[in-house]
C-alpha atoms as a PDB file:
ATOM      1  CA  UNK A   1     -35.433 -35.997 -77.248  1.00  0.00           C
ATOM      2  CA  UNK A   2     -38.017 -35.805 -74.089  1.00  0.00           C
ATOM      3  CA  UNK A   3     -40.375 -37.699 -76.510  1.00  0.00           C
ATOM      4  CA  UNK A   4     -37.396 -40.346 -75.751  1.00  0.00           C
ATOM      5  CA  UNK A   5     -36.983 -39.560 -72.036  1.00  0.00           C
ATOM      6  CA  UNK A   6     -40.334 -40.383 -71.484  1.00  0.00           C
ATOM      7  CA  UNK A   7     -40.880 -43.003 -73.842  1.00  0.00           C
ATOM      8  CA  UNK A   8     -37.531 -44.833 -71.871  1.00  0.00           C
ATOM      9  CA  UNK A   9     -39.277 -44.307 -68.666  1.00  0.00           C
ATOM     10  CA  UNK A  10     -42.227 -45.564 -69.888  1.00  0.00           C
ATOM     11  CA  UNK A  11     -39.890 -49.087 -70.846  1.00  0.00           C
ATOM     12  CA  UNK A  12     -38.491 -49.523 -67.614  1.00  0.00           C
ATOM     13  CA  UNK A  13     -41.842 -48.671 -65.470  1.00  0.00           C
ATOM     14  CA  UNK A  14     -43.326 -51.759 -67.911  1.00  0.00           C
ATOM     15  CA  UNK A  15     -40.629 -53.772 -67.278  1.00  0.00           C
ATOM     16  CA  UNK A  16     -40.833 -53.656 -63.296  1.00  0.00           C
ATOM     17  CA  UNK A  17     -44.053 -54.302 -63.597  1.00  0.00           C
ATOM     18  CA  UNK A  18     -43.336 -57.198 -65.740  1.00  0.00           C
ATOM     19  CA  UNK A  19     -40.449 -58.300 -63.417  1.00  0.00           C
ATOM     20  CA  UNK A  20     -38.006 -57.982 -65.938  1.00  0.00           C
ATOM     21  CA  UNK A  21     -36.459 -54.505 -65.100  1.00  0.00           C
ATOM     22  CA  UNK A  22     -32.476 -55.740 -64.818  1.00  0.00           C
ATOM     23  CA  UNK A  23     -32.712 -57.000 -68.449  1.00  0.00           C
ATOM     24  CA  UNK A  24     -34.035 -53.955 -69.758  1.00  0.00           C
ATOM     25  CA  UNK A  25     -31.765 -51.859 -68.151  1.00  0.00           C
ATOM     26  CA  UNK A  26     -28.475 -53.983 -68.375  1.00  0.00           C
ATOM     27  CA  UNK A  27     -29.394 -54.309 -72.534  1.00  0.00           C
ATOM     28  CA  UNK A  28     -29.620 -50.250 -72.247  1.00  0.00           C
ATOM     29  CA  UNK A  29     -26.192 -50.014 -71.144  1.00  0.00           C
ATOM     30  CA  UNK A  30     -27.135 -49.495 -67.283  1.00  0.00           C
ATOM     31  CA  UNK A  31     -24.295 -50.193 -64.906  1.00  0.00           C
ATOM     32  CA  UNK A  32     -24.061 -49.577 -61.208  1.00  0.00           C
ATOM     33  CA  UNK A  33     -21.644 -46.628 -59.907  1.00  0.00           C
ATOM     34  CA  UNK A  34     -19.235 -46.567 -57.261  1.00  0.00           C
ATOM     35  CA  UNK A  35     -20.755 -43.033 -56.136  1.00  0.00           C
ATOM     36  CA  UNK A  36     -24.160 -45.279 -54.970  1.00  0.00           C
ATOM     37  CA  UNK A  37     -22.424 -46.702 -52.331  1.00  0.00           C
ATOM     38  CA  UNK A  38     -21.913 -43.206 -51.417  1.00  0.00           C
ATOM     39  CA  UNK A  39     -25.188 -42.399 -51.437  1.00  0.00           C
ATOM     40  CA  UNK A  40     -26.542 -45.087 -50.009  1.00  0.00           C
ATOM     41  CA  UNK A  41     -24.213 -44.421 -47.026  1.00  0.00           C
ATOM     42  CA  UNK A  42     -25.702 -41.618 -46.733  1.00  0.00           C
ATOM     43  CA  UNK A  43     -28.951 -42.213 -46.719  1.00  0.00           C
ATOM     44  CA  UNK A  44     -28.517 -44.860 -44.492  1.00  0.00           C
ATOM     45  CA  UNK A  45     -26.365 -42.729 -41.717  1.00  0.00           C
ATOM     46  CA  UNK A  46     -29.760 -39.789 -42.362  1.00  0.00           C
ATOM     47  CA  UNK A  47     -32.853 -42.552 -41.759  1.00  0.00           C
ATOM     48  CA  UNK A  48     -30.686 -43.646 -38.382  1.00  0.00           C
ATOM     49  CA  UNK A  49     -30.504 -39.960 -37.407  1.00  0.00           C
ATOM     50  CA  UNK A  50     -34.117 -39.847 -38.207  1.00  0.00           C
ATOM     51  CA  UNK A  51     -34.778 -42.783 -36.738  1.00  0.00           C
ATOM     52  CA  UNK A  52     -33.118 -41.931 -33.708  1.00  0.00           C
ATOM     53  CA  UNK A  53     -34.567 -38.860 -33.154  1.00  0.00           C
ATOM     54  CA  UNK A  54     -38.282 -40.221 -33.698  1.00  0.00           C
ATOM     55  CA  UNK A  55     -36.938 -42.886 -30.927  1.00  0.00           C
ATOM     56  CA  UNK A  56     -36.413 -40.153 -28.378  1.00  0.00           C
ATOM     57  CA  UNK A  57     -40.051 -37.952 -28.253  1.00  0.00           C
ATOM     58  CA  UNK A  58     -41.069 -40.367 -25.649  1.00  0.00           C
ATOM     59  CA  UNK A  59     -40.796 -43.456 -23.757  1.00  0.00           C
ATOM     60  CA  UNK A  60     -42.590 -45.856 -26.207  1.00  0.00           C
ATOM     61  CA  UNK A  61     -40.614 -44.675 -28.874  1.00  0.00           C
ATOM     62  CA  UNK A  62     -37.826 -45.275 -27.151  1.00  0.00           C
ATOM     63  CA  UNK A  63     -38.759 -48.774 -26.348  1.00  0.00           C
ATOM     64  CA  UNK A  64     -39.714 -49.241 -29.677  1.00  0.00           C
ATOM     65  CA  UNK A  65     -36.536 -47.901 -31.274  1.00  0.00           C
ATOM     66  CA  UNK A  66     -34.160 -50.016 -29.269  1.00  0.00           C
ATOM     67  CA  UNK A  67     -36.292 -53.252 -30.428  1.00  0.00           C
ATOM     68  CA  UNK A  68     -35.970 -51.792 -33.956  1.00  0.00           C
ATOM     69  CA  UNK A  69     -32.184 -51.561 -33.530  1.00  0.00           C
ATOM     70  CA  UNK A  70     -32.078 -54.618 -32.003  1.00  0.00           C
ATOM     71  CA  UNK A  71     -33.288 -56.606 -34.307  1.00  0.00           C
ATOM     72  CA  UNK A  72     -31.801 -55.042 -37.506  1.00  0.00           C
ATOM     73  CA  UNK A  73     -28.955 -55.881 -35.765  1.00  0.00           C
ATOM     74  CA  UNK A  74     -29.387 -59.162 -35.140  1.00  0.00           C
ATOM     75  CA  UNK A  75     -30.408 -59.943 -38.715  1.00  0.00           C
ATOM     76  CA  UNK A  76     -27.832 -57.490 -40.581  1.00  0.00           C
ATOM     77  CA  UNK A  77     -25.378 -60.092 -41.161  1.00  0.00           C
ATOM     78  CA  UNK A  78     -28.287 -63.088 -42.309  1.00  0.00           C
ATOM     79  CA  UNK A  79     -29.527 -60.522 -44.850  1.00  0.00           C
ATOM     80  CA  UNK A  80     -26.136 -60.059 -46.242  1.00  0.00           C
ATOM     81  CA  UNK A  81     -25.746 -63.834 -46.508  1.00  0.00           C
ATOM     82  CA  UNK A  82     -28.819 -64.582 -47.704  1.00  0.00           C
ATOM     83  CA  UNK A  83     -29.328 -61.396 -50.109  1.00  0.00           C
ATOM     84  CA  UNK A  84     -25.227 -62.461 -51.825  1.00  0.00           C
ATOM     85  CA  UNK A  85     -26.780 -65.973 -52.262  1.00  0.00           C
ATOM     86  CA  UNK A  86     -29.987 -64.710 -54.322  1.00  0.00           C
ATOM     87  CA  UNK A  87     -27.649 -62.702 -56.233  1.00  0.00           C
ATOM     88  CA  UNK A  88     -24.876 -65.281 -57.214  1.00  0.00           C
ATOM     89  CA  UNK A  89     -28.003 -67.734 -57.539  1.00  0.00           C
ATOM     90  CA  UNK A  90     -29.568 -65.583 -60.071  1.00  0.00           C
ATOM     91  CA  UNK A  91     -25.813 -64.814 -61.895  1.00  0.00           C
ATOM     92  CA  UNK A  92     -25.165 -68.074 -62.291  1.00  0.00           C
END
């Protein structure tokens, strides 16, 4: 069985450096969860605490941070756009 693990692994590590990683794992019965978005909450809400924090050890972090917020928050809702329209582009 790990001889299977790894030879798997092996697969997929191939086949993102191929660029073809979806088809390998959607033909291997690979499906998204709803517990990710969970997760990726998560780790979203952590790297802002993080981020936050780093933002307050001194002035030029600060000023750096807020241009860092800033932006992402300008271009939040263009990624969204754009990233659906790759993503319906490439479903067909």
């Amino acid at each position: 069985m790990r001889t299977e693990i790894v030879a798997g692994k092996r697969a997929v590590m191939e086949a993102v450096r191929a660029g073809g990683a979806d088809e390998v794992l959607v033909a291997r019965g690979t499906r998204g969860s709803p517990a990710m978005r969970d997760v990726v909450a998560a780790a979203r809400k952590e790297a802002t605490d993080v981020s936050a924090e780093l933002g307050a050890r001194s002035d030029k972090a600060r000023r750096v941070h807020a241009s860092y917020t800033a932006f992402r928050e300008r271009t939040a809702p263009w990624s969204r756009i754009s990233l659906r329209a790759v993503l319906e582009a490439r479903e067909g």
